[in-house]
N, C-alpha and C. Protein backbone atom coordinates (compact mmCIF):
# COMPACT_ATOMS: atom_id res chain seq x y z
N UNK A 1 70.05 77.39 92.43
CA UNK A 1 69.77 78.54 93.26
C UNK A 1 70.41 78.40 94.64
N UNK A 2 70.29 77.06 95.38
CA UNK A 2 70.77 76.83 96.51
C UNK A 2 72.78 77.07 96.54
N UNK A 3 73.16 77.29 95.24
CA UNK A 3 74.81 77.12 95.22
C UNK A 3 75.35 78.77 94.65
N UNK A 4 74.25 79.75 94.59
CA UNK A 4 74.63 81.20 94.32
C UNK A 4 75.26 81.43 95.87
N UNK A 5 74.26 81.28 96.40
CA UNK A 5 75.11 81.84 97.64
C UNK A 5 76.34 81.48 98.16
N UNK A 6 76.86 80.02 98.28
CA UNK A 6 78.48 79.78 98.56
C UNK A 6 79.11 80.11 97.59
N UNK A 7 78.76 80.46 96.16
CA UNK A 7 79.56 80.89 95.27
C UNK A 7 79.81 82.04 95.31
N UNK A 8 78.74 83.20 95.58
CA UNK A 8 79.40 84.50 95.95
C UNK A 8 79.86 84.60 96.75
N UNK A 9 80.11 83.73 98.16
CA UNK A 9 80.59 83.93 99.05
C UNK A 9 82.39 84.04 99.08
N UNK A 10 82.31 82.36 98.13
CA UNK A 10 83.74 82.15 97.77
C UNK A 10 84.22 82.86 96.43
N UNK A 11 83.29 83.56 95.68
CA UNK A 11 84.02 84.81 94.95
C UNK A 11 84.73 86.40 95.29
N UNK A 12 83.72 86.47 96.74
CA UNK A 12 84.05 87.94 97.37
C UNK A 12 85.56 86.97 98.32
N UNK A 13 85.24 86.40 99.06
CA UNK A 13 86.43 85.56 99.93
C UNK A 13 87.62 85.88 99.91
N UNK A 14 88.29 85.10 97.92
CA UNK A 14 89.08 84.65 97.70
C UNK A 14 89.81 85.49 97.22
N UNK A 15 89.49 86.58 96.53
CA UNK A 15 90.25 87.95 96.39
C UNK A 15 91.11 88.74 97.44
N UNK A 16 89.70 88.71 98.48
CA UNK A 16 90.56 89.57 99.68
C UNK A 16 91.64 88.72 100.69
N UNK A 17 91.33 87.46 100.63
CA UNK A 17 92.13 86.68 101.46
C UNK A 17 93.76 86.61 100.44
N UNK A 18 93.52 86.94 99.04
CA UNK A 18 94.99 86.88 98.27
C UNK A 18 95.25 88.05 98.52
N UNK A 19 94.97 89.20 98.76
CA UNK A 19 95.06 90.88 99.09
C UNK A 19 95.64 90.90 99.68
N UNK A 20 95.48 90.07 101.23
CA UNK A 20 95.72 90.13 102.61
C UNK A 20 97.43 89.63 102.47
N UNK A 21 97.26 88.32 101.85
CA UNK A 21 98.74 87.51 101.82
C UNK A 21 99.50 88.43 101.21
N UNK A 22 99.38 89.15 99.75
CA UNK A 22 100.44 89.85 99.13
C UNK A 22 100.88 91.34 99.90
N UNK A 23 99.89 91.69 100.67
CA UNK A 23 100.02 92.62 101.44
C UNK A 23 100.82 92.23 102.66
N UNK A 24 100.95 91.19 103.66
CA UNK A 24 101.60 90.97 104.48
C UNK A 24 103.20 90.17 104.06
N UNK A 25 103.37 90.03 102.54
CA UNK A 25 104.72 89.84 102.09
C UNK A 25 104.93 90.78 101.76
N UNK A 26 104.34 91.98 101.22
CA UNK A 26 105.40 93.04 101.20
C UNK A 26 105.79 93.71 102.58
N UNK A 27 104.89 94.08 103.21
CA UNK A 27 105.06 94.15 104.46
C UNK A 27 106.40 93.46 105.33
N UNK A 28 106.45 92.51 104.77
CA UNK A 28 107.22 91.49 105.50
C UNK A 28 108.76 91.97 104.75
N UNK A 29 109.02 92.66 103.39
CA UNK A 29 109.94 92.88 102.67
C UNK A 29 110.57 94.03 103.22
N UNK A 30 109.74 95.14 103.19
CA UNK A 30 109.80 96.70 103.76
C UNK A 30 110.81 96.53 105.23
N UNK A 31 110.30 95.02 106.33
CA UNK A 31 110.56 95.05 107.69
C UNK A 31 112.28 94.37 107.40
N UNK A 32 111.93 93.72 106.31
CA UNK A 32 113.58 93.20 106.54
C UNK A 32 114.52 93.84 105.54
N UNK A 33 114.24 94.66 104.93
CA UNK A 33 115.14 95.65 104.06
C UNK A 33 115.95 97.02 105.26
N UNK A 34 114.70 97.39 106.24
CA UNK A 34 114.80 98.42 106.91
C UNK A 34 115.72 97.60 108.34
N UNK A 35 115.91 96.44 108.27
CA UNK A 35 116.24 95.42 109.56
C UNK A 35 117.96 95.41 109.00
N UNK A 36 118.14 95.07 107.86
CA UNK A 36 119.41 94.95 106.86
C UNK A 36 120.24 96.07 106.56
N UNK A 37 120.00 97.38 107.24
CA UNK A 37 120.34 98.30 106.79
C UNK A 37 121.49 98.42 106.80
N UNK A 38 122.65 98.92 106.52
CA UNK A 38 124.06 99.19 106.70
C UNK A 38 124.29 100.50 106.52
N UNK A 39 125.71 101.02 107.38
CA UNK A 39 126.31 102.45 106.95
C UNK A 39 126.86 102.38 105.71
N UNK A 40 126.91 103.36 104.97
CA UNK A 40 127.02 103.92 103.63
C UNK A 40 126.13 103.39 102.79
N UNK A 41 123.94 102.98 103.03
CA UNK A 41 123.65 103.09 102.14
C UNK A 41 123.29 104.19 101.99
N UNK A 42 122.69 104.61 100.56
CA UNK A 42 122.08 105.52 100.05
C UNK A 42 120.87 105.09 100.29
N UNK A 43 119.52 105.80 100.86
CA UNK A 43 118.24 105.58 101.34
C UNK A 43 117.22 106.70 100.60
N UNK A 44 116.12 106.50 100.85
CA UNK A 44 115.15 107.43 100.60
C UNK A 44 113.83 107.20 101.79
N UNK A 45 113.59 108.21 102.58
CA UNK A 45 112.30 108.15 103.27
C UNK A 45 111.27 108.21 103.15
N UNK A 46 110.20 108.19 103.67
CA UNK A 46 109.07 107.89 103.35
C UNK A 46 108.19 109.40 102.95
N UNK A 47 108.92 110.23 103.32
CA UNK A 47 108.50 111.60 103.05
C UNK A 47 109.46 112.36 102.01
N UNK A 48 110.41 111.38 101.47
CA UNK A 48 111.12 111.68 100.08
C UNK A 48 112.77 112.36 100.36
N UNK A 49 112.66 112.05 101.39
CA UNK A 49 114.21 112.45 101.63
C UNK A 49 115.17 111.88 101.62
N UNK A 50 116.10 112.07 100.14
CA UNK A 50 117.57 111.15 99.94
C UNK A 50 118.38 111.84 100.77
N UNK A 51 119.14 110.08 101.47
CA UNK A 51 119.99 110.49 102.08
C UNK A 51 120.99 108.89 102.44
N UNK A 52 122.67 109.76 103.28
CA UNK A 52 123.04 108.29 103.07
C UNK A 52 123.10 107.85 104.59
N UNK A 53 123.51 106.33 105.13
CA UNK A 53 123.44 106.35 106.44
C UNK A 53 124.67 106.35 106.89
N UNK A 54 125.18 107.10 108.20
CA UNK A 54 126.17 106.87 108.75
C UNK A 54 126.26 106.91 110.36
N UNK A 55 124.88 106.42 110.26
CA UNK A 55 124.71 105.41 112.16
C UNK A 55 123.50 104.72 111.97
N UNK A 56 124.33 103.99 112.84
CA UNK A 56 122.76 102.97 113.15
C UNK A 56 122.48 102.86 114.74
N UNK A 57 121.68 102.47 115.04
CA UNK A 57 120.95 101.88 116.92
C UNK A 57 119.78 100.86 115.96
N UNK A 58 119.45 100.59 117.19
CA UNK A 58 118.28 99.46 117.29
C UNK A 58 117.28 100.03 116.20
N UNK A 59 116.94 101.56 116.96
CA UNK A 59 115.52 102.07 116.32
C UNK A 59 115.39 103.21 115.46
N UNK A 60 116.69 103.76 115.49
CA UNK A 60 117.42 104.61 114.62
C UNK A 60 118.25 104.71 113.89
N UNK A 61 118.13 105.24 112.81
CA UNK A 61 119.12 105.59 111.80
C UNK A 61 119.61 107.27 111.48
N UNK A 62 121.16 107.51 111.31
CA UNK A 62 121.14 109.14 111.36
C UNK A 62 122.12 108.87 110.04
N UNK A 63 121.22 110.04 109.20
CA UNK A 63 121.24 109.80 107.59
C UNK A 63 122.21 111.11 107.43
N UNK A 64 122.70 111.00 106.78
CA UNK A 64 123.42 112.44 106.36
C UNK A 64 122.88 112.79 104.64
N UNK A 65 122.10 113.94 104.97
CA UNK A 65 121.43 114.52 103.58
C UNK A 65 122.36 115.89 102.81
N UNK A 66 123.31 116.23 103.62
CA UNK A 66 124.19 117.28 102.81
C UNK A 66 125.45 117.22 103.56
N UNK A 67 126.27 117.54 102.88
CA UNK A 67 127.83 117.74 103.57
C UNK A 67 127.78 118.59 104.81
N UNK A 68 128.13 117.60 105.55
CA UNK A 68 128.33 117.31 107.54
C UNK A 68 126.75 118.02 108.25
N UNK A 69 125.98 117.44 107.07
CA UNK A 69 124.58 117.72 107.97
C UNK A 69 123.75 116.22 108.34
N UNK A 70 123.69 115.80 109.18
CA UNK A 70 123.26 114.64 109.90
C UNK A 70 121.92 114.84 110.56
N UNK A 71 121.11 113.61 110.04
CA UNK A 71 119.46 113.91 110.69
C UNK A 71 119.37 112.87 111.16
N UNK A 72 118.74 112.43 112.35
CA UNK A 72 118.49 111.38 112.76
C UNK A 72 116.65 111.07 112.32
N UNK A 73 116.42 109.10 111.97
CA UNK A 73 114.80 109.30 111.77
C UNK A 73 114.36 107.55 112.16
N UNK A 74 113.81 107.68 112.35
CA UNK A 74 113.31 106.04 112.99
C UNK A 74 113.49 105.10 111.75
N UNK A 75 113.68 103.97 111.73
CA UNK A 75 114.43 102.83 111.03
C UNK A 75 112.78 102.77 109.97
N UNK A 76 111.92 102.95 110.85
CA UNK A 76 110.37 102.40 109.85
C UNK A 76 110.31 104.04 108.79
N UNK A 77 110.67 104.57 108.85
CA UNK A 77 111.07 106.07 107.99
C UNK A 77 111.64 105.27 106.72
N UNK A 78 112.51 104.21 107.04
CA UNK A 78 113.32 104.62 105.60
C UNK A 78 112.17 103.44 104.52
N UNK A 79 112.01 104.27 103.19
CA UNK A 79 111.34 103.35 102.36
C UNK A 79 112.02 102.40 101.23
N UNK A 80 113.19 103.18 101.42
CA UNK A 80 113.93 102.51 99.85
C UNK A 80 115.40 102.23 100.14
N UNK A 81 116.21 101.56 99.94
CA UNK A 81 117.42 101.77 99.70
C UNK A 81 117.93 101.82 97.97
N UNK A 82 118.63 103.03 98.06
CA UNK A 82 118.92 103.28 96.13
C UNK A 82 120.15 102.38 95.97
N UNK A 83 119.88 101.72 94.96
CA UNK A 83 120.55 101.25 93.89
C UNK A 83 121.61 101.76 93.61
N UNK A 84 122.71 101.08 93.12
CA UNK A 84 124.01 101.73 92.51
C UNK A 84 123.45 102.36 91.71
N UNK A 85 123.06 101.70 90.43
CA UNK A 85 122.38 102.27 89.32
C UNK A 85 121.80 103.97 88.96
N UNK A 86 120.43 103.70 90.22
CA UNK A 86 120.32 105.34 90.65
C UNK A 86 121.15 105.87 90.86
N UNK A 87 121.78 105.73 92.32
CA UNK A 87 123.42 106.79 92.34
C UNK A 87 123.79 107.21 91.58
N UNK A 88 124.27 106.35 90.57
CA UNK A 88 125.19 107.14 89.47
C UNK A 88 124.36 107.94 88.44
N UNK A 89 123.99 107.48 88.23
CA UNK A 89 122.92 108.53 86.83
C UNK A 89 122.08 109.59 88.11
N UNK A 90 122.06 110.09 89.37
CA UNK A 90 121.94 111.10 89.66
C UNK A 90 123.02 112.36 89.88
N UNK A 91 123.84 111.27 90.17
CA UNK A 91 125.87 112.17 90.52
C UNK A 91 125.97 112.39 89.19
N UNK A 92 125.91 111.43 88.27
CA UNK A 92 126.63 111.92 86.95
C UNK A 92 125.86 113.19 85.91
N UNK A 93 124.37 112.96 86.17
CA UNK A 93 123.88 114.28 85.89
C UNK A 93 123.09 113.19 84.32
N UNK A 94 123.76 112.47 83.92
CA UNK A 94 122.89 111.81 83.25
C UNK A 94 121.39 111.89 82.09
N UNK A 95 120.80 111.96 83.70
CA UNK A 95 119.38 112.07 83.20
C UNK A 95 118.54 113.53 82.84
N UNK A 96 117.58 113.27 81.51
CA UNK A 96 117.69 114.30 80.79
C UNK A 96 116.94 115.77 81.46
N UNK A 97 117.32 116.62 81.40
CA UNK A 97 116.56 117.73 81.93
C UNK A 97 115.86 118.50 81.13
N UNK A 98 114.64 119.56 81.51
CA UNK A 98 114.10 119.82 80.44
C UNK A 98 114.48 121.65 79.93
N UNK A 99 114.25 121.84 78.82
CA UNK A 99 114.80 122.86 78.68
C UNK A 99 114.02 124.04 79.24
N UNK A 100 114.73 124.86 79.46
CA UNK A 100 114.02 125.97 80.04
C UNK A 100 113.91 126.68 79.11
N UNK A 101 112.22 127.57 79.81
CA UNK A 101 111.06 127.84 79.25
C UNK A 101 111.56 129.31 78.54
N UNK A 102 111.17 129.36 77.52
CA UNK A 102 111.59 130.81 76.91
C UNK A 102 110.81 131.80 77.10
N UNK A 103 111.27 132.60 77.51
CA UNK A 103 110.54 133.98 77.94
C UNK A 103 109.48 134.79 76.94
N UNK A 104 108.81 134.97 77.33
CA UNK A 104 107.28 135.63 76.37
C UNK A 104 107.52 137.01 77.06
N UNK A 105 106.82 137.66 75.94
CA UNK A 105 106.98 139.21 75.65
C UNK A 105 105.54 140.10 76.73
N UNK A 106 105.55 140.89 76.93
CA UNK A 106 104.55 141.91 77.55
C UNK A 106 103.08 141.55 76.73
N UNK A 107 103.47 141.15 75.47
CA UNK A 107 102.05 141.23 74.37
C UNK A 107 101.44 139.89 74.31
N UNK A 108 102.87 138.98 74.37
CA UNK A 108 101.92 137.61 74.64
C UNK A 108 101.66 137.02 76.08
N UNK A 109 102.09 137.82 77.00
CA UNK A 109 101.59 137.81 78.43
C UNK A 109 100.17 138.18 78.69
N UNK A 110 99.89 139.01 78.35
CA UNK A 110 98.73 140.13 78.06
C UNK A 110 98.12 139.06 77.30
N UNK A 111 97.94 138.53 76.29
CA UNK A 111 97.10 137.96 75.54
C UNK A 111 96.77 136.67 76.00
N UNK A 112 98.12 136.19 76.39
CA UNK A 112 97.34 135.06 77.81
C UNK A 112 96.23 135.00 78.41
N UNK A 113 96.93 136.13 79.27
CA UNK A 113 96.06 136.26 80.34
C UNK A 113 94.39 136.50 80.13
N UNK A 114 94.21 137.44 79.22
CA UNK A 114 92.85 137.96 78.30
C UNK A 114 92.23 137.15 77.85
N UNK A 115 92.79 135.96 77.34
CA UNK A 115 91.78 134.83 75.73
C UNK A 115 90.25 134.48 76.67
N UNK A 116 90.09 135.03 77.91
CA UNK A 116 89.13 134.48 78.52
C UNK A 116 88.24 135.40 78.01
C-alpha cells in the first residue's frame, strides 16, 4: 500500500516527461528546416499555401505563389518544404482525379429533396 503512491506517481510522470522530449525534437526539426531554407524551394505554409521561395532576410521569406506574384510571410509561416517527388506528380497531373458528378434530372432532384 505504502508503494501505490510512488508508483502512480512514476506512471503519470513518465509519459508526460517522454511527450515533452518528442515534442521539443520536433520542435527543434520545424526550427531548423525553416533556418535551412533556400531560394527555389517549393514550400507550403502553415495556412496551406504552396509556394516557391525567391528571397530570403533573417525573418522573412517572399514566396512566389503564381506567375510574377510575390508574397512576403515570416520564416515561422513556412511548415513544409515539398519534395521533388510531390512536385512532380502535382505538375505532371499524375494524381488521380475524381470523376465528375453526373447530372440528375428535375424528378430525381425533387425526389431528393422530398424522401424526408
Amino acid at each position: 500500500m505504502e508503494l501505490l503512491f510512488p508508483l502512480l506517481l512514476v506512471a503519470l510522470l513518465v509519459p508526460m516527461f517522454l511527450g515533452i522530449r518528442r515534442q521539443k525534437r520536433e520542435a527543434e526539426k520545424v526550427t531548423a528546416m525553416q533556418d535551412n531554407l533556400k531560394i527555389g524551394d517549393a514550400v507550403i505554409t502553415t495556412s496551406g499555401l504552396w509556394g516557391t521561395v525567391v528571397d530570403l532576410d533573417d525573418d522573412t521569406v517572399d514566396l512566389e505563389i503564381a506567375e510574377d506574384v510575390v508574397t512576403t510571410w515570416l520564416r515561422q509561416a513556412i511548415r513544409e518544404v515539398r519534395t521533388v517527388d510531390e512536385t512532380t506528380a502535382d505538375e505532371t497531373g499524375t494524381d488521380e482525379t475524381p470523376a465528375a458528378p453526373a447530372e440528375e434530372s428535375p424528378e430525381q432532384t425533387e425526389t431528393r429533396l422530398t424522401k424526408d
